[in-house]
C-alpha atoms as a PDB file:
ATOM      1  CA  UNK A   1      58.083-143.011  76.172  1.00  0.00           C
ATOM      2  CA  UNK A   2      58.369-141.739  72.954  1.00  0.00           C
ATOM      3  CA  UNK A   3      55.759-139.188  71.305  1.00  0.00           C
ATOM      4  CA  UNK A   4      53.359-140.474  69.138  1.00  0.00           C
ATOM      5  CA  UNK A   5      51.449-138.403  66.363  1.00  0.00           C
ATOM      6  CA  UNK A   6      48.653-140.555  65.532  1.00  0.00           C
ATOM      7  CA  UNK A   7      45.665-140.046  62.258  1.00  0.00           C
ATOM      8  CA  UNK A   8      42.493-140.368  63.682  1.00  0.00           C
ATOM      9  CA  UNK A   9      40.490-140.639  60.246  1.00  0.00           C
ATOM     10  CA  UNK A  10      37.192-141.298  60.597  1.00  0.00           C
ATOM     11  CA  UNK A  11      34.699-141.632  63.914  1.00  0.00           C
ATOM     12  CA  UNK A  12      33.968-144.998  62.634  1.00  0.00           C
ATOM     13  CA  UNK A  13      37.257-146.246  63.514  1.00  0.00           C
ATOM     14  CA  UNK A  14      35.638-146.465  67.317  1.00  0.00           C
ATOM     15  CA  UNK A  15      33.929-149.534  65.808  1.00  0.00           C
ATOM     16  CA  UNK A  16      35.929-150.607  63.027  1.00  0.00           C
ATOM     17  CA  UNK A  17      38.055-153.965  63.100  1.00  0.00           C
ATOM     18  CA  UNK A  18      40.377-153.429  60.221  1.00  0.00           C
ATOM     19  CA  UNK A  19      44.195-153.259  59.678  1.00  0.00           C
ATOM     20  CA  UNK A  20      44.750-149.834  61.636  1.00  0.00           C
ATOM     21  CA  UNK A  21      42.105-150.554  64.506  1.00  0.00           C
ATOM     22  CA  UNK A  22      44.718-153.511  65.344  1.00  0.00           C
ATOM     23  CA  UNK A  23      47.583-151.633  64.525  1.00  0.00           C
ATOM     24  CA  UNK A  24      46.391-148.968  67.293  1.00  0.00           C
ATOM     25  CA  UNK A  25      46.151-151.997  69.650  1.00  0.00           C
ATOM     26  CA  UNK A  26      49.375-153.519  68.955  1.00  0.00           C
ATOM     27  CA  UNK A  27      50.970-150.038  69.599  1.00  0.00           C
ATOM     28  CA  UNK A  28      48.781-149.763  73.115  1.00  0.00           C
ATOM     29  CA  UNK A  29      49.805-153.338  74.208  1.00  0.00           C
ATOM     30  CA  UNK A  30      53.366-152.298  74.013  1.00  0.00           C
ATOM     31  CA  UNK A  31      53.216-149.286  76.164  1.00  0.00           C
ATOM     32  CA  UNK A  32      52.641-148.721  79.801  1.00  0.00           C
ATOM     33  CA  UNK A  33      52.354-144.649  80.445  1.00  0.00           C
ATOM     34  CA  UNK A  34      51.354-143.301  83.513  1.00  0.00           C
ATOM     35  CA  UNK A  35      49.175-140.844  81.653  1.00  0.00           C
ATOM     36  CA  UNK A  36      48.501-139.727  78.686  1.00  0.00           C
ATOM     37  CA  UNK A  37      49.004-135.964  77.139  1.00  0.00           C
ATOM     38  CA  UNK A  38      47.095-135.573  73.820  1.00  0.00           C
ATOM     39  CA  UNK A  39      46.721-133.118  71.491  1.00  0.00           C
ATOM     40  CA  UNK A  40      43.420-132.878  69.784  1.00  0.00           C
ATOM     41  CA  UNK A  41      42.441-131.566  66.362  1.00  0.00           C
ATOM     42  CA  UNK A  42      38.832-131.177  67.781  1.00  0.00           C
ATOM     43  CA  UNK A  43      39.267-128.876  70.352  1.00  0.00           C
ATOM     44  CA  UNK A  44      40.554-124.922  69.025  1.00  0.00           C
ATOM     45  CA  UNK A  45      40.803-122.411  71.679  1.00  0.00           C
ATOM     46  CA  UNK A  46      43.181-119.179  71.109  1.00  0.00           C
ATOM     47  CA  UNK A  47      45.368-120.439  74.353  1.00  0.00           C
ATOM     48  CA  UNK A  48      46.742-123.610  74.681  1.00  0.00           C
ATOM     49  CA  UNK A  49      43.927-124.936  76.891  1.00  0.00           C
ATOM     50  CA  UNK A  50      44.263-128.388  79.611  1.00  0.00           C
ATOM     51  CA  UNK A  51      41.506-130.364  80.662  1.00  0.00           C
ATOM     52  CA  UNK A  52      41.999-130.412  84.130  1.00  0.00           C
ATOM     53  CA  UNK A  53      39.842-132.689  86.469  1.00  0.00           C
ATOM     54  CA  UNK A  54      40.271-135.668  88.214  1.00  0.00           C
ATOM     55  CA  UNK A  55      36.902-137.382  87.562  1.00  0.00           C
ATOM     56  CA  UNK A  56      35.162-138.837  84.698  1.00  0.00           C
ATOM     57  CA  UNK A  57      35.085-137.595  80.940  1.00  0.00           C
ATOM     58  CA  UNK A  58      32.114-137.478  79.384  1.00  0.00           C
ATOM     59  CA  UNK A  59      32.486-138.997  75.741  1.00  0.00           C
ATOM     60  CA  UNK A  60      31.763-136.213  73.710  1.00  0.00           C
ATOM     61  CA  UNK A  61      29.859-137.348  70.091  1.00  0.00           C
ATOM     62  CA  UNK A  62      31.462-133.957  68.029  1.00  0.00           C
ATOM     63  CA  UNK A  63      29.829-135.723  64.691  1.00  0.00           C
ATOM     64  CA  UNK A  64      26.519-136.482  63.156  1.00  0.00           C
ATOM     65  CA  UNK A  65      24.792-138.974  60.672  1.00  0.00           C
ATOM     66  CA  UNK A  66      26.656-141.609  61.480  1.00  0.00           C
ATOM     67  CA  UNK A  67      25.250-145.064  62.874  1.00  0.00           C
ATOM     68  CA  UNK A  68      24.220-145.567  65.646  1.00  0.00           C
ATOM     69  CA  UNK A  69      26.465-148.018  67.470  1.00  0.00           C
ATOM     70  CA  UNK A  70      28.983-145.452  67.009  1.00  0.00           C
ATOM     71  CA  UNK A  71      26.611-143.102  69.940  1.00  0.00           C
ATOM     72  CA  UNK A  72      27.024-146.292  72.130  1.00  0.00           C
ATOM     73  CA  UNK A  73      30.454-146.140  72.541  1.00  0.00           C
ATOM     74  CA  UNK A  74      31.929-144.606  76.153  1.00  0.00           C
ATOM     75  CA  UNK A  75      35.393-144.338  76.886  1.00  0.00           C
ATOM     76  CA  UNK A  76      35.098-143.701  80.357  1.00  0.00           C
ATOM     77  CA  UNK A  77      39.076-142.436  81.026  1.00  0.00           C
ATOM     78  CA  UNK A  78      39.070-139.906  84.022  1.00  0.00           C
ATOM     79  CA  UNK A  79      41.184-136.886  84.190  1.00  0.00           C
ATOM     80  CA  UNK A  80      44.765-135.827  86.148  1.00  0.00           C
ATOM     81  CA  UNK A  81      44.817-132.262  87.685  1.00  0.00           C
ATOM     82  CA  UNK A  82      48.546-133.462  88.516  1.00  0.00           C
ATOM     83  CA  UNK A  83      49.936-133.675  84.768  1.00  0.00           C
ATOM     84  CA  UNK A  84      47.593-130.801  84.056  1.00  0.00           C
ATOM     85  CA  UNK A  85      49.224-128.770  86.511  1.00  0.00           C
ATOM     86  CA  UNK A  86      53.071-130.228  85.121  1.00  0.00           C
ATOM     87  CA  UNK A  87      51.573-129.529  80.941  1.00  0.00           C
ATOM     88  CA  UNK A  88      50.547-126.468  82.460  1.00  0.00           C
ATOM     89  CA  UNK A  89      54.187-125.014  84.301  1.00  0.00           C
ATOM     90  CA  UNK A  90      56.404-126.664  81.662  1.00  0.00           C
ATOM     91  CA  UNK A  91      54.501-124.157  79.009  1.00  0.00           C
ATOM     92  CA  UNK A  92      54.170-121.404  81.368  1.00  0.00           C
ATOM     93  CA  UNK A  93      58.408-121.342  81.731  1.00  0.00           C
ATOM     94  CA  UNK A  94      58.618-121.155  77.697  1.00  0.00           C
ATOM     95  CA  UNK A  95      56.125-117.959  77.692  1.00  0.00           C
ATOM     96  CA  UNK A  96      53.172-120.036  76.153  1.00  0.00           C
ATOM     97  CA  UNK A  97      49.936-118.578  77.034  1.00  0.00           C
ATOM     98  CA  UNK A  98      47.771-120.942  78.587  1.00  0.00           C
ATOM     99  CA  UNK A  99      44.354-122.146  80.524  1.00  0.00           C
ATOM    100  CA  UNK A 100      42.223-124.475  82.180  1.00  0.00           C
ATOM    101  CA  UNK A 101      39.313-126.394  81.177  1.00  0.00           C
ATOM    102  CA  UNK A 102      37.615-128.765  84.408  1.00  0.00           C
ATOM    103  CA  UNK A 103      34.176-129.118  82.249  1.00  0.00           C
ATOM    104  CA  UNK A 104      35.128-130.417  78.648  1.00  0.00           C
ATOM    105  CA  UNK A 105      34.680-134.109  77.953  1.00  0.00           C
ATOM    106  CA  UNK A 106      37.155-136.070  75.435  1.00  0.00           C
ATOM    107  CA  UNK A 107      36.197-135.980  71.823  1.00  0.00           C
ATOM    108  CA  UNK A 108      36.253-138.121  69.583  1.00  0.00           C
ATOM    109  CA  UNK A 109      40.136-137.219  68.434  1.00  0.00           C
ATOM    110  CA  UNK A 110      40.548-138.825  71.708  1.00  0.00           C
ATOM    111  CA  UNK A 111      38.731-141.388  72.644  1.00  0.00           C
ATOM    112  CA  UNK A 112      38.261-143.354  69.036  1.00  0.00           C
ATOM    113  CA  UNK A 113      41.995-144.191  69.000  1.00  0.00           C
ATOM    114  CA  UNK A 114      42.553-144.353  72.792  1.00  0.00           C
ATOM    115  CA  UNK A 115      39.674-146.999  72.971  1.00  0.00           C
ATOM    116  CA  UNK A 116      42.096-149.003  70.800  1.00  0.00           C
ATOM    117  CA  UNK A 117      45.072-148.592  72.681  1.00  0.00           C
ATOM    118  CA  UNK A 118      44.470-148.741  76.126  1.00  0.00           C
ATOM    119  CA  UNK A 119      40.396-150.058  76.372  1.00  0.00           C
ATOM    120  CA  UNK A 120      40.107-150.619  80.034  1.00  0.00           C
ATOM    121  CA  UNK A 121      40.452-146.678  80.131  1.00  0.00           C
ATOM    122  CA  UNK A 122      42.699-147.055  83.278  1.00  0.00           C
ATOM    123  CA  UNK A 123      45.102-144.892  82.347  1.00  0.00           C
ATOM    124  CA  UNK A 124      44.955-140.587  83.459  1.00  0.00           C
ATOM    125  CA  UNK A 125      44.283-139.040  80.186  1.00  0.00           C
ATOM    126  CA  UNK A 126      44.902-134.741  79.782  1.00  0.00           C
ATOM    127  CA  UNK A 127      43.361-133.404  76.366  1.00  0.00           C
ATOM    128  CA  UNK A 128      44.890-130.332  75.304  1.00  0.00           C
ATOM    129  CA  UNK A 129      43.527-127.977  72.450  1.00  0.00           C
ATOM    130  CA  UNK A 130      44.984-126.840  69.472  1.00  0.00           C
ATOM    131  CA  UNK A 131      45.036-123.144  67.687  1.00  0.00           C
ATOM    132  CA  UNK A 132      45.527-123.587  64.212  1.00  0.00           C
ATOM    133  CA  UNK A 133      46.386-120.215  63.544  1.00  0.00           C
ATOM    134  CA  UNK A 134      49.893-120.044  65.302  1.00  0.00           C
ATOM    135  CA  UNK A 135      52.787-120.500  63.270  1.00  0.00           C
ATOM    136  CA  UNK A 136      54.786-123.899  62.773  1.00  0.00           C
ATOM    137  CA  UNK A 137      57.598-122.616  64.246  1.00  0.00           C
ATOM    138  CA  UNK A 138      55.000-121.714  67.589  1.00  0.00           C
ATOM    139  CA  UNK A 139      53.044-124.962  67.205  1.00  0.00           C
ATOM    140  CA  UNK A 140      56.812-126.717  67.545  1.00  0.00           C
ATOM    141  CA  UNK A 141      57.331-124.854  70.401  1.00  0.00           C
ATOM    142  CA  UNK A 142      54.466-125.986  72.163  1.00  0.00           C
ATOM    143  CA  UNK A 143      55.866-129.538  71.792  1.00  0.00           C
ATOM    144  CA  UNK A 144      59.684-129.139  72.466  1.00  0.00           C
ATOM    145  CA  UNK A 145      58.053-127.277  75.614  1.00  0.00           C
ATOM    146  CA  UNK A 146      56.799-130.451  76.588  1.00  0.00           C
ATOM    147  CA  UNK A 147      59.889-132.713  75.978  1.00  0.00           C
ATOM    148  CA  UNK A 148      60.655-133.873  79.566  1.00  0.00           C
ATOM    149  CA  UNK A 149      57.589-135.433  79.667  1.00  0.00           C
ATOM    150  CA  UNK A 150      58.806-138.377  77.780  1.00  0.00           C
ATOM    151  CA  UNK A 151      61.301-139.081  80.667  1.00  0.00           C
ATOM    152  CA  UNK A 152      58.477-139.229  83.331  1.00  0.00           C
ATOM    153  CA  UNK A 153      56.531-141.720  81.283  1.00  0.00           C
ATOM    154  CA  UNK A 154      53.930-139.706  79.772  1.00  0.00           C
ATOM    155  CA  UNK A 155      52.904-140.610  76.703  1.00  0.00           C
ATOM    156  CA  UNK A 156      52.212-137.379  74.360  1.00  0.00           C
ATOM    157  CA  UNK A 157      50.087-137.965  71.591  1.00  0.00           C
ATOM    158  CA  UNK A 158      49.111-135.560  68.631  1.00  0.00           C
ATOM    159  CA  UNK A 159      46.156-136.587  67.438  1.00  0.00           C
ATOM    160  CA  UNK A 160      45.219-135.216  63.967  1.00  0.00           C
ATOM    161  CA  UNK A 161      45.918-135.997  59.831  1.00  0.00           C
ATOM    162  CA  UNK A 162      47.758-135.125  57.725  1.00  0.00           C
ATOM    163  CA  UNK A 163      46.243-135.201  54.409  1.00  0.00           C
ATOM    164  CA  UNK A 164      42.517-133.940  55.681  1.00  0.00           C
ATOM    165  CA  UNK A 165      40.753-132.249  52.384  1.00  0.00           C
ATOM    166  CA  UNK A 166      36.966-134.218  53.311  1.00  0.00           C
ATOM    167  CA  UNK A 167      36.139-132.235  49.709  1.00  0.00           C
ATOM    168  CA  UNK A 168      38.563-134.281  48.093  1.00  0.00           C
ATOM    169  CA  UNK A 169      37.419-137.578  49.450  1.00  0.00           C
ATOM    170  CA  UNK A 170      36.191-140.563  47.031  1.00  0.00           C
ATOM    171  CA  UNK A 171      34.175-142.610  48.397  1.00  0.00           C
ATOM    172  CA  UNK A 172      35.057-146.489  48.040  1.00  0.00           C
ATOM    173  CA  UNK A 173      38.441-145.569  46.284  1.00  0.00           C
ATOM    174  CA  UNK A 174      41.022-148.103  47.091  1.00  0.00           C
ATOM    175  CA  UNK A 175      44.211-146.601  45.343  1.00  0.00           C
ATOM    176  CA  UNK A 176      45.745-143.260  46.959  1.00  0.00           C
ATOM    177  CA  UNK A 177      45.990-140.267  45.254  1.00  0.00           C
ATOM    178  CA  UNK A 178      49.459-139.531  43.764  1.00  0.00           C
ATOM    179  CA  UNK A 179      49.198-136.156  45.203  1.00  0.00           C
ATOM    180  CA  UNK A 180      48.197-137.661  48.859  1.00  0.00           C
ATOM    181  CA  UNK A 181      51.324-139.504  48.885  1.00  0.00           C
ATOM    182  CA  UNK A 182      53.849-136.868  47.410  1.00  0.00           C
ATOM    183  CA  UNK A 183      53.071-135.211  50.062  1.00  0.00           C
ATOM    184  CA  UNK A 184      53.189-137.602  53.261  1.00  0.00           C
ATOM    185  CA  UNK A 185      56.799-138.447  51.360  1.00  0.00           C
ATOM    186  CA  UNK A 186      57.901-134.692  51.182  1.00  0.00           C
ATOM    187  CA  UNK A 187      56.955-134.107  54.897  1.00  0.00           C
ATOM    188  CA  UNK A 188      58.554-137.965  55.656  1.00  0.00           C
ATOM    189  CA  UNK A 189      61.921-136.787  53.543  1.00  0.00           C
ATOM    190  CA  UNK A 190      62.091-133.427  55.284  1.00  0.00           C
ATOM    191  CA  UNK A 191      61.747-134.931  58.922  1.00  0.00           C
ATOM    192  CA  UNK A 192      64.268-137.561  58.426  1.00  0.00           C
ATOM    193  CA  UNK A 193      67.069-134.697  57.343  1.00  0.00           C
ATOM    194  CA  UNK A 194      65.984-132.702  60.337  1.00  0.00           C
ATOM    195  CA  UNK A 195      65.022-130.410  57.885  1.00  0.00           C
ATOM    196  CA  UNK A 196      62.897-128.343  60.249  1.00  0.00           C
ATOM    197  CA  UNK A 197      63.413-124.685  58.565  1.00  0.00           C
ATOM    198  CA  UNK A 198      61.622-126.313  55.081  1.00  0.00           C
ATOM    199  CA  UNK A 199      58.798-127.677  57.604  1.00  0.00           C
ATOM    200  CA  UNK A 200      58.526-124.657  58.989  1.00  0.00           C
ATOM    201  CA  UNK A 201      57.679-123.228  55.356  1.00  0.00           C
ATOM    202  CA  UNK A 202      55.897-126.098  53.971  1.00  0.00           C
ATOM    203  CA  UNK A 203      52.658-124.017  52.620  1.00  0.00           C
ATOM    204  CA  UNK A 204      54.953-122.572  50.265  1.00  0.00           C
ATOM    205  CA  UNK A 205      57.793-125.624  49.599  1.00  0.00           C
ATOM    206  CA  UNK A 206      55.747-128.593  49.749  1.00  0.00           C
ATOM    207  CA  UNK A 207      54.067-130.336  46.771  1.00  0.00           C
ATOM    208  CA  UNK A 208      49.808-130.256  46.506  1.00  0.00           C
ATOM    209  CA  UNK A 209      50.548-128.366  50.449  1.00  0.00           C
ATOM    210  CA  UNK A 210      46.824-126.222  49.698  1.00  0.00           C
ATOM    211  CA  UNK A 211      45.058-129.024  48.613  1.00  0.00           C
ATOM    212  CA  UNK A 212      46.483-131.463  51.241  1.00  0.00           C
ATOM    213  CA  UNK A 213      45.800-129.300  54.508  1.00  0.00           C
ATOM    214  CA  UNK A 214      43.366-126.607  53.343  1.00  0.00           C
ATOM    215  CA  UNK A 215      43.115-125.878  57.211  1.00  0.00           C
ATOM    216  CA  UNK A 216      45.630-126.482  59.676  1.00  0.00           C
ATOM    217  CA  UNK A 217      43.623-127.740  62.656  1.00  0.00           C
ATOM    218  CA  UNK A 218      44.115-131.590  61.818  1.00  0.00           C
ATOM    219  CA  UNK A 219      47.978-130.738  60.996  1.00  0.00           C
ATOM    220  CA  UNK A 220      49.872-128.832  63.754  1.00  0.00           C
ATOM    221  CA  UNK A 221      49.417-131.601  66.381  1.00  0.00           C
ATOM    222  CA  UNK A 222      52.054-133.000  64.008  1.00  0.00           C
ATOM    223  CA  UNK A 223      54.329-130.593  64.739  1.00  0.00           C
ATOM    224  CA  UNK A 224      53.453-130.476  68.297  1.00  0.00           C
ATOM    225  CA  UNK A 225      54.714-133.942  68.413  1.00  0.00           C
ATOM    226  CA  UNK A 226      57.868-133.441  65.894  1.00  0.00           C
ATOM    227  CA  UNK A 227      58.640-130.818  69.157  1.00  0.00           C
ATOM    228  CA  UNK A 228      58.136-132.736  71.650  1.00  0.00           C
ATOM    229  CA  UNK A 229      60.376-135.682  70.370  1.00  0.00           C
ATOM    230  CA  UNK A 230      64.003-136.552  70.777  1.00  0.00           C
ATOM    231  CA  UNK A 231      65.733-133.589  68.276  1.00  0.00           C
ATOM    232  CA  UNK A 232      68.720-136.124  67.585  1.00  0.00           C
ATOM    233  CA  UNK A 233      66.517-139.052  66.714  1.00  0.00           C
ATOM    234  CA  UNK A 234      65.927-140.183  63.187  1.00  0.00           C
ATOM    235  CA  UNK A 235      61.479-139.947  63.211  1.00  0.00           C
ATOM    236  CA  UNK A 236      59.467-143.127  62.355  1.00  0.00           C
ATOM    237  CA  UNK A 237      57.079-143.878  60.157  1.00  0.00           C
ATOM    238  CA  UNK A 238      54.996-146.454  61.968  1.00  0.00           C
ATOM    239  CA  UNK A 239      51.867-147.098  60.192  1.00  0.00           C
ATOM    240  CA  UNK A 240      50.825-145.615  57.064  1.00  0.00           C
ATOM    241  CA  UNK A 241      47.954-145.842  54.853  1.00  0.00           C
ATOM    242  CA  UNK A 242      45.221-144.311  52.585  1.00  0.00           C
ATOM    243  CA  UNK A 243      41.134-144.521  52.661  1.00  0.00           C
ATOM    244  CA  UNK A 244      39.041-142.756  50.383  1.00  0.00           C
ATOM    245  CA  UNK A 245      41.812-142.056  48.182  1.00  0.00           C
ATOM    246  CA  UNK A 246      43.063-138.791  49.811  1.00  0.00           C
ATOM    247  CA  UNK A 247      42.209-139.530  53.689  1.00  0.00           C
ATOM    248  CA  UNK A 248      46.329-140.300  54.884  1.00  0.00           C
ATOM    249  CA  UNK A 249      46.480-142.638  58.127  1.00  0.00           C
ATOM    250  CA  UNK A 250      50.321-141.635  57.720  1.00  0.00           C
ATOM    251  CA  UNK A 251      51.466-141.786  61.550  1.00  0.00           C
ATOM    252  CA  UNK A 252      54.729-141.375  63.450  1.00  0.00           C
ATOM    253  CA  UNK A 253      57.047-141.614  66.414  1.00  0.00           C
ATOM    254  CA  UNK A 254      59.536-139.495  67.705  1.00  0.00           C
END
């Protein structure tokens, strides 16, 4: 059950039927977890925090001014206090700080993709936060904590973007940014060498890195997912894509 990181874009993908929409459900038709880890740019908390419960989400709408189908939309996955409590030892043995959460529904770095993937919602899902101001080295940690989880058929997901600068968005523009995809290809090139070290440093190696992630919350669950993958494996790019000219829909497995 290899890790997934996964670019959740836009809410509007919830409702969208276009070329990643059915690339999502291609990738959920071929897998059969027994629950679901994932990572969340939405949710920032200074300790790595697990929703644990065993009941219903609520569908949290973390967005505004957009239409409103999109408010319609449930995603009605319940919760796992079991692979809480497992997320929750297996990070506790490495020295990562963490907590629980038994109130917080899933937002929408959650449920827009997951309603894709898996849409009878019959699968245990466990949202963890994210604290974008740990280190890459820490945020890899987090994942390679995790690892074993892959062997008991839970599917970890990072949910989150890679290029995210919503300042340098235009709207209706077709054609990606050369700077958008120099840097998707740096981070691709470094990954497939196993070139962790220049990852580790890419705010000061990478091409356009300031403009391409001017905050890190939609990047670490990358690296949280680069962690949590097979070391030896060669990483794959399995979708990839612009919108807006900037937005990057660049998304791996590991």
């Amino acid at each position: 059950m290899n890790p997934l990181f996964l670019a959740h874009g836009s809410p509007m993908l919830a409702v969208e039927q276009n070329e990643y929409s059915q690339f999502l459900k291609q990738t959920g038709a071929g897998l059969a977890p027994d629950a679901i880890v994932i990572f969340t740019a939405h949710w920032e908390t200074e300790a790595v925090t697990i929703s644990s419960k065993d009941d219903e989400y609520e569908t949290i709408y973390d967005f505004y001014g957009f239409p409103d189908e999109l408010y319609q939309v449930k995603y009605p996955a319940k919760g796992s206090t079991k692979v809480a409590a497992l997320v929750g030892q297996l990070l506790s043995e490495n020295g990562i700080p963490i907590a629980y959460d038994t109130e917080r529904g899933l937002d929408h770095g959650s449920w827009t993709m997951l309603k894709h993937m898996f849409p009878k919602a019959d699968i245990p899902v466990v949202q963890v936060s994210v604290n974008p101001y740990r280190s890459m080295l820490e945020q890899y940690k987090i994942g390679e904590a995790l690892r074993s989880l892959s062997s008991q058929n839970i599917l970890l997901i990072g949910s989150g973007v890679t290029v995210h600068n919503l300042r340098a968005v235009n709207w209706g523009q077709k054609e990606p940014e050369s700077w958008a995809v120099e840097f998707d290809e740096w981070l691709i090139e470094k990954m497939n060498k196993h070139d962790i070290n220049s990852l580790f440093e890419y705010e000061q190696l990478a091409p356009h890195a300031k403009m391409a992630v001017p905050r890190a919350e939609h990047f670490v669950p990358l690296y949280i997912a680069l962690g949590s993958g097979n070391a030896e494996a060669a990483p794959k790019v399995i979708y990839r894509s612009y919108q807006f000219g900037t937005l990057s829909y660049l998304s791996m497995q590991f």
